[in-house]
N, C-alpha and C. Protein backbone atom coordinates (compact mmCIF):
# COMPACT_ATOMS: atom_id res chain seq x y z
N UNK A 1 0.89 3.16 -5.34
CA UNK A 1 0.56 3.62 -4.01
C UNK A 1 0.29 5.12 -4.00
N UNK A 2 1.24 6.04 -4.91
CA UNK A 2 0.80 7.38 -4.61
C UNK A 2 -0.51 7.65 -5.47
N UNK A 3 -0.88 7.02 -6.61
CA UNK A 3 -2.05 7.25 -7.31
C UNK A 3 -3.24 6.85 -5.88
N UNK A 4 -3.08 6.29 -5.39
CA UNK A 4 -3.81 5.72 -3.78
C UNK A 4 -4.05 6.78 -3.03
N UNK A 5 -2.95 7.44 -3.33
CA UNK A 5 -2.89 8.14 -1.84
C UNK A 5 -2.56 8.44 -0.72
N UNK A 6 -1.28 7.91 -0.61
CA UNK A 6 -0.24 7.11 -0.17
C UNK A 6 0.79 8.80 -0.22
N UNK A 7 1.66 8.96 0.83
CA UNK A 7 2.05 10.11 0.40
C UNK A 7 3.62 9.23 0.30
N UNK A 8 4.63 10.84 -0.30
CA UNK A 8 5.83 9.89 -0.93
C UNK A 8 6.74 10.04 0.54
N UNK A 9 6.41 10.27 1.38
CA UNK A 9 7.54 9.46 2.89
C UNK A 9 6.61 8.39 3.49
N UNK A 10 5.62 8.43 3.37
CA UNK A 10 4.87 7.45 3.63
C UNK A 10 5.21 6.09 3.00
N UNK A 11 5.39 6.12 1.73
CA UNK A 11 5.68 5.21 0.35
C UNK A 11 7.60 4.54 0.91
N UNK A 12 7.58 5.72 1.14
CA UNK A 12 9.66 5.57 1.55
C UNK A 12 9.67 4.26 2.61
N UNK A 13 8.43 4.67 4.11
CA UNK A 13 8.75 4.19 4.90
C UNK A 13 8.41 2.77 4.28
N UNK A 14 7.38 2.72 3.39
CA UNK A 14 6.82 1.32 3.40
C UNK A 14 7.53 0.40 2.53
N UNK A 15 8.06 0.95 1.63
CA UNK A 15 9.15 0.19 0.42
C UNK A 15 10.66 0.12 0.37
N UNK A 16 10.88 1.01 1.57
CA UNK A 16 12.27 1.57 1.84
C UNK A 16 13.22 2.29 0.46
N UNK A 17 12.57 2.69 -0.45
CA UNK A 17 12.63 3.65 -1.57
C UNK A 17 12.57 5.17 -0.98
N UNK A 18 13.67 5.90 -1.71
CA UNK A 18 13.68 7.68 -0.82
C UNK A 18 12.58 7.95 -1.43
N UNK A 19 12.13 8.77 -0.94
CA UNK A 19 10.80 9.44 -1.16
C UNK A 19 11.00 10.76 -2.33
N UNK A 20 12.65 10.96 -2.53
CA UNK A 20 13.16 11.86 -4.02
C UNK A 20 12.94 11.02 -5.07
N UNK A 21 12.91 9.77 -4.30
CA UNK A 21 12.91 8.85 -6.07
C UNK A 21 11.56 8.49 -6.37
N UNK A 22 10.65 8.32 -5.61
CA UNK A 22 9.00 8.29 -5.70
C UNK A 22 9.01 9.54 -6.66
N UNK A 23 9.59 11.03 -6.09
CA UNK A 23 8.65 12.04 -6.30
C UNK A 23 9.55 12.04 -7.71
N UNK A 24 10.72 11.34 -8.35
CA UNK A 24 10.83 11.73 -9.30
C UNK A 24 10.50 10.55 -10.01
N UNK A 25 10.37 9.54 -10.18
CA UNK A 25 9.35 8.87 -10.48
C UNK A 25 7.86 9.57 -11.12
N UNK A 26 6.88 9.91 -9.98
CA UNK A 26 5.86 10.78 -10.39
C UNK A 26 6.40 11.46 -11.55
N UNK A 27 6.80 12.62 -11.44
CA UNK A 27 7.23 13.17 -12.41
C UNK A 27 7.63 13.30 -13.71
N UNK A 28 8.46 12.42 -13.94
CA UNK A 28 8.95 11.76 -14.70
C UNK A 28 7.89 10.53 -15.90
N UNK A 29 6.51 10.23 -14.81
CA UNK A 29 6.03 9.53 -15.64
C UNK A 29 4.54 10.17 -15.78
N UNK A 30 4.81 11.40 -14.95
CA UNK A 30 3.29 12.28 -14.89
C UNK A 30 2.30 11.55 -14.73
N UNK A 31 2.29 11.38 -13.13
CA UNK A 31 0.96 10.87 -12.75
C UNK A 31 0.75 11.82 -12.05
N UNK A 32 -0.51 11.70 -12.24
CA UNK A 32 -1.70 12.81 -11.52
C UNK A 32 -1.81 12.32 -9.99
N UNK A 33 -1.76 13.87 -9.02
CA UNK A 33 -1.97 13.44 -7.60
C UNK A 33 -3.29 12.92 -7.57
N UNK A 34 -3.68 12.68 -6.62
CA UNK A 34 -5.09 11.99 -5.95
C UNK A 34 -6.04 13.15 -5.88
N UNK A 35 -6.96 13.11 -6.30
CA UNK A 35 -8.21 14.57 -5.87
C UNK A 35 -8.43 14.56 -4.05
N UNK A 36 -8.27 13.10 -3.52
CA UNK A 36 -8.53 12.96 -2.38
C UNK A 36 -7.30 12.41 -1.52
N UNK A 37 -7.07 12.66 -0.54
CA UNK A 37 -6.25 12.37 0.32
C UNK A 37 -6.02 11.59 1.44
N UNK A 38 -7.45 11.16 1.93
CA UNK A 38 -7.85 10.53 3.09
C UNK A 38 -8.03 9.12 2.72
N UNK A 39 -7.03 8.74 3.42
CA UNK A 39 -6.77 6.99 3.06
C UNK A 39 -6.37 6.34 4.61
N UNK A 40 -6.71 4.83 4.78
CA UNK A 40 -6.40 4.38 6.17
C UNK A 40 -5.69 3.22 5.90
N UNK A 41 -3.99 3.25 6.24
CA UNK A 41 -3.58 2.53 6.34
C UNK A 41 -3.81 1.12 7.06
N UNK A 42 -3.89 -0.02 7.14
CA UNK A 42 -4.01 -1.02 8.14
C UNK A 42 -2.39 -2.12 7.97
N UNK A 43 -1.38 -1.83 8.71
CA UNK A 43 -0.63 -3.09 8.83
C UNK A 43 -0.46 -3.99 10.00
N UNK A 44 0.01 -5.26 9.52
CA UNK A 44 -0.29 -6.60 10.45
C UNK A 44 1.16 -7.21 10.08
N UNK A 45 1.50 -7.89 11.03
CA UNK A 45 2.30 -8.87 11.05
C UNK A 45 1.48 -10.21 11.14
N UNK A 46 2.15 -11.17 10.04
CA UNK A 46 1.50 -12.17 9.81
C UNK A 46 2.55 -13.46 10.00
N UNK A 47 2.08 -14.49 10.12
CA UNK A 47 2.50 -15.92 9.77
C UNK A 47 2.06 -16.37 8.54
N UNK A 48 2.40 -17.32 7.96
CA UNK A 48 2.28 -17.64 6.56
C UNK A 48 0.71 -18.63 6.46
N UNK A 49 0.52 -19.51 7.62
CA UNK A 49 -1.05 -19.61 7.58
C UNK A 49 -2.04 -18.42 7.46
N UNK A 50 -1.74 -17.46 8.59
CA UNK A 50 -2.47 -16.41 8.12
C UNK A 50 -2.88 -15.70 7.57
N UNK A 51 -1.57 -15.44 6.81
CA UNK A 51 -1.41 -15.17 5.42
C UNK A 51 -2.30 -15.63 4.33
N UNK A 52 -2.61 -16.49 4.33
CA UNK A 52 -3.19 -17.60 3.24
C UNK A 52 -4.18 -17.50 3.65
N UNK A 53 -5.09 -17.43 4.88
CA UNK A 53 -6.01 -17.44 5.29
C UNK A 53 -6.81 -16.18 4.70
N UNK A 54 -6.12 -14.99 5.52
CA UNK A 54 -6.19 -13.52 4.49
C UNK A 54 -7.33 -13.40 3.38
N UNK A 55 -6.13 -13.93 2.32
CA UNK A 55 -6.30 -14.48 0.83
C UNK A 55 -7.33 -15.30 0.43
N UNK A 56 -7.75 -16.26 1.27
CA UNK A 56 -8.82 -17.23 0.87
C UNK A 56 -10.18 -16.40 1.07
N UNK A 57 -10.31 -15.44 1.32
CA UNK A 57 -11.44 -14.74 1.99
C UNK A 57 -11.83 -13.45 0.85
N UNK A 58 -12.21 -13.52 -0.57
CA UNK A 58 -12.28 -12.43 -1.25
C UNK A 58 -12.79 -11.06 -0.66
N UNK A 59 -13.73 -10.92 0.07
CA UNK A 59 -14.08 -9.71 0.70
C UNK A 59 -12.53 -9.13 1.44
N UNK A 60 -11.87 -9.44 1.42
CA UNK A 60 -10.64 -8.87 2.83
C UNK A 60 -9.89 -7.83 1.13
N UNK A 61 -10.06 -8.65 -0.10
CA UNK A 61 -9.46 -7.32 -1.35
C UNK A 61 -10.34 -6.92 -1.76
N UNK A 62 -11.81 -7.03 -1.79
CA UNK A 62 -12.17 -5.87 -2.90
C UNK A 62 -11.87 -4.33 -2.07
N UNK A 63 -11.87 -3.55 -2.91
CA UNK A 63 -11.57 -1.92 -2.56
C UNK A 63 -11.03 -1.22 -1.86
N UNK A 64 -9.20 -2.37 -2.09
CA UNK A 64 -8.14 -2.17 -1.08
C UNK A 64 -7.30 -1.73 -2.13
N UNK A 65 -6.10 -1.62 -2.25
CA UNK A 65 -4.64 -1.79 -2.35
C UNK A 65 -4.19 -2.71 -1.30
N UNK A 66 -3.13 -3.26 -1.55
CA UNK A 66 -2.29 -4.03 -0.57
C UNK A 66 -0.84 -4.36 -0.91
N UNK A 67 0.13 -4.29 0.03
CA UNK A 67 1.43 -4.54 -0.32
C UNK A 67 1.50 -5.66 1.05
N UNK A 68 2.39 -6.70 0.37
CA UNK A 68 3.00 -7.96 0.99
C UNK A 68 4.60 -7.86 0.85
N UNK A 69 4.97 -7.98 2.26
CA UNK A 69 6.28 -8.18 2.17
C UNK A 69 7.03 -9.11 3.07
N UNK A 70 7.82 -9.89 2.82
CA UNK A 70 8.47 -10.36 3.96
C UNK A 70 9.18 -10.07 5.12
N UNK A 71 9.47 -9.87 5.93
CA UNK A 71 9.69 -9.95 7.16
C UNK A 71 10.52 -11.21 8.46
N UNK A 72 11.67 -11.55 7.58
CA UNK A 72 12.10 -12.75 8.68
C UNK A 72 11.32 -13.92 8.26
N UNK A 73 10.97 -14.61 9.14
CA UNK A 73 9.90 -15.80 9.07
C UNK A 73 8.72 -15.53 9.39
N UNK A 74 7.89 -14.16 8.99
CA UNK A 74 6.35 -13.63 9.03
C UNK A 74 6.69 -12.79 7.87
N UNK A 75 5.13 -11.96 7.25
CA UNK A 75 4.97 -11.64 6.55
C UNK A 75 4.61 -10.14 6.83
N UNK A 76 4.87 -8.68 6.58
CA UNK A 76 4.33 -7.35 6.94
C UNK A 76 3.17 -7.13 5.78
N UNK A 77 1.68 -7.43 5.86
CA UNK A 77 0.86 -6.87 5.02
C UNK A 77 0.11 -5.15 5.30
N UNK A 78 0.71 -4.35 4.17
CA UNK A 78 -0.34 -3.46 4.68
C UNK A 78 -0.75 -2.95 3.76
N UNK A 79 -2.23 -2.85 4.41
CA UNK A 79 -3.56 -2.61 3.31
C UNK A 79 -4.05 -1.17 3.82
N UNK A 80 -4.72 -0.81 2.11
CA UNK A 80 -5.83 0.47 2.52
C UNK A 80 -6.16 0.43 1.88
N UNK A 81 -7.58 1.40 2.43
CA UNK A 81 -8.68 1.18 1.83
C UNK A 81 -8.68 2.27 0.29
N UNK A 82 -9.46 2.13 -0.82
CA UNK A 82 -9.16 2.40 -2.13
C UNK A 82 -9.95 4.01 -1.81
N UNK A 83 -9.97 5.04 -2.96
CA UNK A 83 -10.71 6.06 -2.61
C UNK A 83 -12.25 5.64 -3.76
N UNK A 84 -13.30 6.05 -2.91
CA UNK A 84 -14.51 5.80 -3.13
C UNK A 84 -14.94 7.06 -4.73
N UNK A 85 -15.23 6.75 -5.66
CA UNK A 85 -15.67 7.99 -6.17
C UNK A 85 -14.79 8.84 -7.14
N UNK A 86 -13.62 8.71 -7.27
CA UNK A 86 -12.37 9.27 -7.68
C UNK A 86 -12.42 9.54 -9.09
């Protein structure tokens, strides 16, 4: 996610991981920040048809990232878009 673009409280909120352990993470495994920064999150609450539905549709992943997580009896997907050019 941070190679994305994704910043590390951003990353915290979404994985519930501190954002000290992202940044030492990075560090630690020396990854390079992003040249670019401008990324658009999109999250949804889903049902598990929907879900699947999503998925059946290849255009909805090319030149995303996406994280799936559960949520109770729905699903929290959130996607963004990849950086163009990088």
């Amino acid at each position: 996610m941070y190679v994305e673009g994704v910043s590390y409280r951003e990353i915290e909120r979404l994985l519930g991981v501190s954002h000290v352990s992202v940044m030492n993470w990075v560090k630690k495994y020396g990854v390079k920040a992003p040249r670019q920064t401008d990324y658009h999150p999109t999250y949804k609450i889903l049902n598990q048809k929907e879900l699947a539905e999503f998925f059946q549709d290849p255009q909805q992943l090319k030149g995303a990232g996406l994280v799936v997580t559960e949520l109770g009896d729905k699903y929290m997907m959130i996607r963004w878009e990849r950086f163009k050019g990088v």
